[in-house]
Protein backbone atom coordinates (compact mmCIF):
# COMPACT_ATOMS: atom_id res chain seq x y z
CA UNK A 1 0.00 0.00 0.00
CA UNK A 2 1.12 3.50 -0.76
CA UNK A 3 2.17 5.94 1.92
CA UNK A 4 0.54 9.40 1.37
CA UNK A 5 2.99 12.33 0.81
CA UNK A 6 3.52 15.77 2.43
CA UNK A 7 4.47 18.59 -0.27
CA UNK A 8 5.15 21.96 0.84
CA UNK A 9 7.52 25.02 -0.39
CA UNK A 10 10.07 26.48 1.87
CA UNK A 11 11.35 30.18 -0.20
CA UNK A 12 11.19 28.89 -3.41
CA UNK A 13 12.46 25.06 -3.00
CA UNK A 14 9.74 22.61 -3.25
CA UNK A 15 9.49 20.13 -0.53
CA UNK A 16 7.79 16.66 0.05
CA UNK A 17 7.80 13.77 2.74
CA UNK A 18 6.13 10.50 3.36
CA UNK A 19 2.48 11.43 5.62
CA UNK A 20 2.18 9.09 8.46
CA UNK A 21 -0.70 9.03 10.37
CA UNK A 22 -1.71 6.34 13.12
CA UNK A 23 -5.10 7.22 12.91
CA UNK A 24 -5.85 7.45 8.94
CA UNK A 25 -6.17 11.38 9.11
CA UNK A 26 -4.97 13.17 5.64
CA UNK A 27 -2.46 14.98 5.34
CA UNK A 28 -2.94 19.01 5.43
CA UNK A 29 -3.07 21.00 1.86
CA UNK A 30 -1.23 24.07 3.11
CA UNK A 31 2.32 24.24 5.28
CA UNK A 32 4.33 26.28 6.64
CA UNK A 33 7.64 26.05 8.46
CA UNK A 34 7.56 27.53 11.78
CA UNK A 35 9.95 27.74 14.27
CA UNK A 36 10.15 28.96 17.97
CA UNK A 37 9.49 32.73 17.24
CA UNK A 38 5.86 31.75 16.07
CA UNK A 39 3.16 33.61 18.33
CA UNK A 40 1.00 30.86 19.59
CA UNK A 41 -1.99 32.97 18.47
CA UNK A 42 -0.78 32.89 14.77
CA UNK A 43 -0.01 29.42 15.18
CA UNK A 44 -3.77 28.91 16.40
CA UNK A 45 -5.24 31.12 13.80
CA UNK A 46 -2.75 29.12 10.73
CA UNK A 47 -4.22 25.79 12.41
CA UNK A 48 -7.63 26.75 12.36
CA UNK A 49 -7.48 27.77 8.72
CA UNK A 50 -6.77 24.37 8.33
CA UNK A 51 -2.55 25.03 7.65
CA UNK A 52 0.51 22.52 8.90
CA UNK A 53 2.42 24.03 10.93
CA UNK A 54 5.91 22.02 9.92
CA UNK A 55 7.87 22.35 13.43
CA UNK A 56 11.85 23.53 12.68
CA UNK A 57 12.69 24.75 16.14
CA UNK A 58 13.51 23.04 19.69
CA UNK A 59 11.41 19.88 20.18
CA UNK A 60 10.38 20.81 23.51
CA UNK A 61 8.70 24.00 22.17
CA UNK A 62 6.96 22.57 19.78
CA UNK A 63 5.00 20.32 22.61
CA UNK A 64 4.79 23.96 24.60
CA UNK A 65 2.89 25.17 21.61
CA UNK A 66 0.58 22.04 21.69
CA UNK A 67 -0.37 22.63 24.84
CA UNK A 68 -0.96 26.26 24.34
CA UNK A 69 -3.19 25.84 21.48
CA UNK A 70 -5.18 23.37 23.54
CA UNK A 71 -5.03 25.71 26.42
CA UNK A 72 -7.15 28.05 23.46
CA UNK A 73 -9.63 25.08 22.17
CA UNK A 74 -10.57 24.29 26.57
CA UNK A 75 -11.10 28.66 26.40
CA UNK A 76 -13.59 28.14 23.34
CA UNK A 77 -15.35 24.82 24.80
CA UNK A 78 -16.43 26.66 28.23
CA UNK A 79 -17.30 29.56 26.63
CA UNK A 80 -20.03 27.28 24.51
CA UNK A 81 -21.16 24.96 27.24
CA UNK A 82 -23.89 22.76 25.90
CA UNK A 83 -27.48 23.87 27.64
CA UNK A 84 -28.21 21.38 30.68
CA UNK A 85 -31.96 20.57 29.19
CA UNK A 86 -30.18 19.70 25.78
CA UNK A 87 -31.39 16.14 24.96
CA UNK A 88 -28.56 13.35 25.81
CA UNK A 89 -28.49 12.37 22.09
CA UNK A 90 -27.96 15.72 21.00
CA UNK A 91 -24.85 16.41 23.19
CA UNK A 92 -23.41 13.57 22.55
CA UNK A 93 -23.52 14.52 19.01
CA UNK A 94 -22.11 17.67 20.11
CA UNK A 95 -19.72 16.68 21.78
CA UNK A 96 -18.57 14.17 18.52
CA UNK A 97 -17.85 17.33 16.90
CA UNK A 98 -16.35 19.45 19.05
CA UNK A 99 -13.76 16.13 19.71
CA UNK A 100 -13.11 16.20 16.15
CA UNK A 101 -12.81 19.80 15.82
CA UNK A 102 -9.92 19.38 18.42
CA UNK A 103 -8.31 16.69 16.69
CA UNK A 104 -7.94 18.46 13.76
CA UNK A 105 -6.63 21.62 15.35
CA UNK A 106 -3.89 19.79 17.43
CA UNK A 107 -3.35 17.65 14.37
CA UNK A 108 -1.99 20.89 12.79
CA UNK A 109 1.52 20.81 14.41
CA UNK A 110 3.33 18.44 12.95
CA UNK A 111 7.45 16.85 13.17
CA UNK A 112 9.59 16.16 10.79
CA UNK A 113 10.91 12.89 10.83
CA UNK A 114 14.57 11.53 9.02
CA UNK A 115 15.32 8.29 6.73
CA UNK A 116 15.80 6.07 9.98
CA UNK A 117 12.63 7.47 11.93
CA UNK A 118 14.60 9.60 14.52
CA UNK A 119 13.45 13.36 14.87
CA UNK A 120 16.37 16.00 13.90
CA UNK A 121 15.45 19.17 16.26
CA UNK A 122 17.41 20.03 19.13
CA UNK A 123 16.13 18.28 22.66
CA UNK A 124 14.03 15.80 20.72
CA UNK A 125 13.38 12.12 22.11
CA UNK A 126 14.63 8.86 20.49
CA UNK A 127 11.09 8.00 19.62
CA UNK A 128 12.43 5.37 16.94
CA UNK A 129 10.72 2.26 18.38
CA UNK A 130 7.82 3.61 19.37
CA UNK A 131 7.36 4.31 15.31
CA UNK A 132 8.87 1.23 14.88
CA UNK A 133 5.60 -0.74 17.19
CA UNK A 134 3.20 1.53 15.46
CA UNK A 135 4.44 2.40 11.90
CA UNK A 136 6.63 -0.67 10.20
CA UNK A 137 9.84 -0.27 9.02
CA UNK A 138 10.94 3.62 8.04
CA UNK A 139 9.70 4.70 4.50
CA UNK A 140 12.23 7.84 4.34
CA UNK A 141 11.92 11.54 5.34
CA UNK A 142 8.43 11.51 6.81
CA UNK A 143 6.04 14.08 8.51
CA UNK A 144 3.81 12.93 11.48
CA UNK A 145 1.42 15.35 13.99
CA UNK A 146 2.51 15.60 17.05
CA UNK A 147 -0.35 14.56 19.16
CA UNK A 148 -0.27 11.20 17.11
CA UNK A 149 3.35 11.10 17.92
CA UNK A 150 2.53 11.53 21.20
CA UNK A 151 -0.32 9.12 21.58
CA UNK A 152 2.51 5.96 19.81
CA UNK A 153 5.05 6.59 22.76
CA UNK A 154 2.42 6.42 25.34
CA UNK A 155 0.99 3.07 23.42
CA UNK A 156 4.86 1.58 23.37
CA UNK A 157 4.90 2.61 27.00
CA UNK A 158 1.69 0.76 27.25
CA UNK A 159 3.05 -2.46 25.20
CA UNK A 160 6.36 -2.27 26.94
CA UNK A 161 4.91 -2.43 30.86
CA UNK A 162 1.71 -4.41 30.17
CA UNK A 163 -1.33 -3.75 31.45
CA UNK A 164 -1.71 -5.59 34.68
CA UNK A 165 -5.03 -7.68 35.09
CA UNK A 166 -6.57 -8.90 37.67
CA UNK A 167 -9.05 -11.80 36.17
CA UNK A 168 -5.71 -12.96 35.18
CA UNK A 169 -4.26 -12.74 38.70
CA UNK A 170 -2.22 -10.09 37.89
CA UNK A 171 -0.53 -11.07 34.83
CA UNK A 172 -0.07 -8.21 32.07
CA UNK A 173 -1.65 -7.87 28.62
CA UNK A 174 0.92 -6.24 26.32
CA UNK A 175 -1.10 -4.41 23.82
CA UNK A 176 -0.08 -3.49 20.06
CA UNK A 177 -0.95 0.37 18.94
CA UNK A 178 -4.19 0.13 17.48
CA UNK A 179 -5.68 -2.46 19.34
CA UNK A 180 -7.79 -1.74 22.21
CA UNK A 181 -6.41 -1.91 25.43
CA UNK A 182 -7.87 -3.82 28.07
CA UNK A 183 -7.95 -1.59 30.98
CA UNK A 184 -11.69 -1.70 32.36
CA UNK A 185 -11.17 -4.07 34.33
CA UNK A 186 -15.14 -4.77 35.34
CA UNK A 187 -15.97 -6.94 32.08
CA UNK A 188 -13.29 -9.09 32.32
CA UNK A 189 -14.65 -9.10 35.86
CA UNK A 190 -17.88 -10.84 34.48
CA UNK A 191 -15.83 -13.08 31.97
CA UNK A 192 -13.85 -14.24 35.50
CA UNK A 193 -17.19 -15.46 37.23
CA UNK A 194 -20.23 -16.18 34.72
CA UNK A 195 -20.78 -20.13 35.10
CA UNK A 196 -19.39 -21.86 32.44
CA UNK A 197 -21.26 -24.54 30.13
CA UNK A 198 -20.36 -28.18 30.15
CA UNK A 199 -18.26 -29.47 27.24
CA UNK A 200 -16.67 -28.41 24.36
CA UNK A 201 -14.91 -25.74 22.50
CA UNK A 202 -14.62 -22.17 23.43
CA UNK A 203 -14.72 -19.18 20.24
CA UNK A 204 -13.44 -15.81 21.00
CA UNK A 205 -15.35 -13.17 18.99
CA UNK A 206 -12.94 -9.85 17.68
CA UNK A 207 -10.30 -11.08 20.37
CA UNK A 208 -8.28 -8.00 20.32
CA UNK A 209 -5.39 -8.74 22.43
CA UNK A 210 -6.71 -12.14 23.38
CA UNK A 211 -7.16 -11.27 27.03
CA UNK A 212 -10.79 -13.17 27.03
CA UNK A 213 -9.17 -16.27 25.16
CA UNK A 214 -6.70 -15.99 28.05
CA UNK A 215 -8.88 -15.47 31.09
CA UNK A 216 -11.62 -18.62 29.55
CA UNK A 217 -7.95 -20.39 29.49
CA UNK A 218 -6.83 -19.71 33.17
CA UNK A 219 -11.09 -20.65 34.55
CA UNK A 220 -9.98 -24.22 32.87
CA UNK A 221 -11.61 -24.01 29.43
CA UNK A 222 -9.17 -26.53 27.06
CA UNK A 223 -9.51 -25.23 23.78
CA UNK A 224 -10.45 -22.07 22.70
CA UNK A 225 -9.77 -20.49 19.06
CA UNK A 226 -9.40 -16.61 19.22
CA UNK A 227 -10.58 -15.16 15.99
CA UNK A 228 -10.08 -11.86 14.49
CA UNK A 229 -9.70 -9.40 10.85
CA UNK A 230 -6.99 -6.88 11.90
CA UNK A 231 -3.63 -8.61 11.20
CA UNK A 232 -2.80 -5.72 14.17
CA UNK A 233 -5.03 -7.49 16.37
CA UNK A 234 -3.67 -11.63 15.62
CA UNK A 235 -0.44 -10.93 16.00
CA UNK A 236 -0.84 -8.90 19.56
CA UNK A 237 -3.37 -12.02 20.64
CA UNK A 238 -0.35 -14.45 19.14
CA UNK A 239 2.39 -12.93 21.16
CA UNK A 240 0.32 -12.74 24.49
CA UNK A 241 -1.04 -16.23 24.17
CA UNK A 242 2.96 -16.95 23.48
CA UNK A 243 3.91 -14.93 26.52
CA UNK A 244 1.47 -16.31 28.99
CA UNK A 245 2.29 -20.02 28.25
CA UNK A 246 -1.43 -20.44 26.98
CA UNK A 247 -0.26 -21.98 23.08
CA UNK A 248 -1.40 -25.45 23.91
CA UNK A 249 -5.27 -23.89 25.09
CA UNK A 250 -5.12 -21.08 22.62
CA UNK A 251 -5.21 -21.19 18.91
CA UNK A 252 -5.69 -17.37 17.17
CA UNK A 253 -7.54 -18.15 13.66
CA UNK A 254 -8.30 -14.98 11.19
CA UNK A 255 -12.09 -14.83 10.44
CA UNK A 256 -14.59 -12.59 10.09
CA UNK A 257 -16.63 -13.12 13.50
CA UNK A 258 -16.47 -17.11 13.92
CA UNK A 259 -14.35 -19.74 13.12
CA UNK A 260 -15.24 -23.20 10.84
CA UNK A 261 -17.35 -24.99 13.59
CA UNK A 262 -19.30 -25.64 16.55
CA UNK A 263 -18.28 -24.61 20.23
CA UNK A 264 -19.91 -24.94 23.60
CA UNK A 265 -19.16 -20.80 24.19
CA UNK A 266 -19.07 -18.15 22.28
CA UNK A 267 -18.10 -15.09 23.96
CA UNK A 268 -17.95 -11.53 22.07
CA UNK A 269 -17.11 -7.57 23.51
CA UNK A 270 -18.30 -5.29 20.18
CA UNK A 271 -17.81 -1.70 20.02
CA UNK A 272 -20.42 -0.29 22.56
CA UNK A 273 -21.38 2.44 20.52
CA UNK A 274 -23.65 2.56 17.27
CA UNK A 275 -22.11 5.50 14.97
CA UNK A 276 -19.75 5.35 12.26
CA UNK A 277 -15.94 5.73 13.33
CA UNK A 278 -14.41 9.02 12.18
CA UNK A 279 -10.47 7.18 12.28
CA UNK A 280 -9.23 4.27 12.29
CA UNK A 281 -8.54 4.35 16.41
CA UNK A 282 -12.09 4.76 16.96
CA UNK A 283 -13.15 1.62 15.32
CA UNK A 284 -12.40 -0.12 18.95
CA UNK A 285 -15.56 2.32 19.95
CA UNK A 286 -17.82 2.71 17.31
CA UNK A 287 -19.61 -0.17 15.33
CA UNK A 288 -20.85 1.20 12.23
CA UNK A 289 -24.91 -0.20 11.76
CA UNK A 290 -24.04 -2.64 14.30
CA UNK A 291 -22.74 -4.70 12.17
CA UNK A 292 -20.34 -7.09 14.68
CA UNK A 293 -22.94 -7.08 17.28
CA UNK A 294 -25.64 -8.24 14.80
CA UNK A 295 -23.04 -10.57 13.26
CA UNK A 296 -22.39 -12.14 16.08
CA UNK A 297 -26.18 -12.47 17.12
CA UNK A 298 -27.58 -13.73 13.96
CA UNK A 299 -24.08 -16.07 13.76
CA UNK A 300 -25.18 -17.77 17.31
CA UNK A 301 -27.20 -20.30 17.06
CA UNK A 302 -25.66 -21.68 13.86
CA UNK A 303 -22.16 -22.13 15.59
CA UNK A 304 -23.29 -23.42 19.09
CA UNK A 305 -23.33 -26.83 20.14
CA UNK A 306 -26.56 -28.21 21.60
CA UNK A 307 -26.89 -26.55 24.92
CA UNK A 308 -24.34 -23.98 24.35
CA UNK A 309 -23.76 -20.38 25.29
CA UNK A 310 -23.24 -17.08 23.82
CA UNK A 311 -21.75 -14.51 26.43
CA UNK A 312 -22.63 -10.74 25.06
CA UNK A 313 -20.29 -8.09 26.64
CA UNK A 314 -22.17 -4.98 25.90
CA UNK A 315 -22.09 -1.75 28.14
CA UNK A 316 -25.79 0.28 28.44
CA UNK A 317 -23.96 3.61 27.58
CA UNK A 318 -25.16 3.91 24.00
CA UNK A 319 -28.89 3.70 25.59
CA UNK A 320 -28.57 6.51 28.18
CA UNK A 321 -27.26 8.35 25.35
CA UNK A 322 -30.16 7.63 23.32
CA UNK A 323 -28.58 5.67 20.04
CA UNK A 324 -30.00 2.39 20.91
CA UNK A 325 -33.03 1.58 23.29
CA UNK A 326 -32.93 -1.62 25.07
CA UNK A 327 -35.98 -2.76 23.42
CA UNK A 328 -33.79 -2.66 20.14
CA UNK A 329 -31.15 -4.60 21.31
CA UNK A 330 -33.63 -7.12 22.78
CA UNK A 331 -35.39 -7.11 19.47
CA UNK A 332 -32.13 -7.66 17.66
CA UNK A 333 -31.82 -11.47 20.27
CA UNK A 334 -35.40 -12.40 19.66
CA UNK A 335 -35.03 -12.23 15.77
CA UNK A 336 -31.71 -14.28 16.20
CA UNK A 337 -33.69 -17.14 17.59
CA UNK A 338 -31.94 -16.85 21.42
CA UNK A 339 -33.17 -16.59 24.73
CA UNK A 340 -31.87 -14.86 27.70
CA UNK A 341 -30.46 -17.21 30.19
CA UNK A 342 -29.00 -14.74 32.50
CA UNK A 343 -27.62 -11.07 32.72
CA UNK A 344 -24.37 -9.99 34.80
CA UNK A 345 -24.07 -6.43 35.11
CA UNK A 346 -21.27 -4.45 36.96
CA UNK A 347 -20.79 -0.65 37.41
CA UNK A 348 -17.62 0.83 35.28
CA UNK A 349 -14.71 2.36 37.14
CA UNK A 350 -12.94 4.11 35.13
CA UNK A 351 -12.20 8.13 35.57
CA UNK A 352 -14.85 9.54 33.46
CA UNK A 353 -17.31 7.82 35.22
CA UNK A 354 -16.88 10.22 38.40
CA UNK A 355 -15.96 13.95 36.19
CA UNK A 356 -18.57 15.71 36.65
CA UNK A 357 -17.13 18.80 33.66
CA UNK A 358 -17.79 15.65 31.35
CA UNK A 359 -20.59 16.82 28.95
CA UNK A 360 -21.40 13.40 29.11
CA UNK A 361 -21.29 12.78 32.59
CA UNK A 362 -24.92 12.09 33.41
CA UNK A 363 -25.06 9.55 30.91
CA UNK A 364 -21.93 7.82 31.81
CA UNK A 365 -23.29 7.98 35.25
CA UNK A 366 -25.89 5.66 34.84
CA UNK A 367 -23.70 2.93 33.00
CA UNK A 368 -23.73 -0.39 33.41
CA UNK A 369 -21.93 -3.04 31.67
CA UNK A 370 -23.07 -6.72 31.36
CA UNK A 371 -22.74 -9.94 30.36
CA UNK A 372 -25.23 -11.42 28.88
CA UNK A 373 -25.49 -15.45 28.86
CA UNK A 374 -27.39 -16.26 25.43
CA UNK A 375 -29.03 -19.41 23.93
CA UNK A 376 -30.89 -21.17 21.74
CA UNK A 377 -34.70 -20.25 22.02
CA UNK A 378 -37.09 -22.98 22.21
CA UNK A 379 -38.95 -23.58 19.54
């Protein structure tokens, strides 16, 4: 696949560079070359005009500027804050936008990068295998945003510790850039303690990073194939499956939902969200039309074994924010021909949960996540 390119004039030399962008944006039509005498209100005003601001000064003022011009977006936000009668849906739709909005802004101020990845301004970081985990092999002189570059180093740092988990007692997840990262803890809670089914093989639906695969592994389950479409996504399962000694339980298969066959479980964590995913990082969030929950609900009975199980891990935000009632989503199991056995719920944890200057606070509030055990309807 081609890598995009960068072109740009500097005087009256014309310029261009490989575009490399973790999360699919494209790159800017207009740049200029700025350096550390560039007011951070022109820089703001050249970024909201939609122009790359190519950074040529000290590396460390180039992330000063970042955070100025987000210092300027937090200004704009407060002054616009969203009505408090403003229906849930609305804001969140909002609040989609103005996320965006930011994106793009920050996106705007961007590092140059040389033929072996390393960046050549003064005080810069060897950030050459954190491009290396997210990017492949150099492709030459390259351009990347900042915030991007940003967001790879903290994912390395993130692959490099682990992510410590305790359904796993305490063992660490290493996850790849671009695929999710397990750390809400509370559904792999409910994976940890739902009663299994007798017998049989266990199917991993979109396994990610294979932590599920793992933790069914470590509750006893002998054979479970992980299955997955990103090529990301099976090779951060393989290596974790490798790394926690689980290769002789564990088999990671490339499919589109499920595997050739029948199992006893089927367990599947979609995207929460309904919506369409604006980059390619969001796609861990948003399921376009549904599609893998449906998928895997009108897959179910077809690939369970009699008396089997399908275990839905599906969090309640997308109903408090009013994109899908829970009358839908029960509609969607009664027209795959399954039956409610049992629901687990848990409350989330995470941060967000308990900010109350989220926009989306009183939604996220309310959340609960659960696990719902599945199965065949009678006739």
């Amino acid at each position: 696949m081609s890598v995009p390119r960068l072109e740009w004039t500097g005087g009256t030399v014309a310029h261009d560079a490989a575009w490399l962008s973790g999360s699919g944006a494209l790159p800017p039509r207009r740049v200029e070359a700025v350096d550390d005498t560039v007011r951070a209100d022109d820089a703001f005003r050249l970024a909201c005009e939609g122009v790359g601001l190519l950074w040529r000064g000290d590396f460390q003022n180039a992330r000063q500027l970042l955070t100025a011009l987000a210092r300027r977006l937090d200004k704009r936000a407060a002054r616009s804050r969203l009505p408090d009668d403003m229906p849930m849906r609305e804001r969140f739709n909002r609040y989609r936008l103005g996320q965006a909005h930011r994106a793009r802004i920050l996106g705007m101020v961007l590092i140059p990068l040389d033929a072996a990845q390393a960046i050549p301004l003064r005080r810069a970081p060897d950030v050459r295998a954190a491009l290396h985990h997210a990017l492949g092999l150099p492709v030459g002189n390259a351009v990347v945003p900042l915030r991007e570059l940003q967001g790879m180093v903290g994912a390395y740092e993130w692959h490099r510790k682990g992510v410590p988990v305790a359904a796993l007692g305490g063992a660490t997840i290493h996850p790849d850039f671009g695929v999710f990262s397990p750390i809400r803890g509370e559904y792999l809670d409910l994976v940890a303690r739902a009663p299994l089914p007798v017998g049989g093989p266990a199917f991993d639906i979109g396994t990610g990073t294979g932590v599920l695969a793992a933790v069914l592994a470590r509750r006893g389950v002998p054979t479970i194939i992980a299955s997955d479409l990103s090529p990301r996504a099976l090779a951060c399962a393989r290596a974790n499956v490798e790394r926690l000694g689980l290769t002789g339980q564990v088999a990671v298969r490339e499919a589109d939902l499920f595997p050739p066959g029948r199992a006893a479980l089927a367990v599947c964590n979609p995207p929460w969200l309904p919506g369409k995913a604006s980059s390619a990082l969001e796609q861990a969030v948003y399921d376009s039309d549904s599609r893998m929950l449906r998928g895997f609900l009108d897959g179910l009975v077809g690939h369970l074994l009699p008396g089997g199980e399908g275990w839905l891990i599906l969090s309640d935000l997308a109903e408090h924010l009013g994109l899908r009632s829970r009358g839908q989503l029960l509609g969607m199991i009664e027209a795959a021909g399954l039956a409610v056995i049992e629901r687990l719920d848990t409350r989330p944890r995470h941060g967000k949960t308990f900010d109350a200057n989220d926009p989306l606070h009183a939604a996220r509030l309310q959340e609960t996540t659960s696990l719902w055990r599945l199965g065949a309807a009678r006739p």
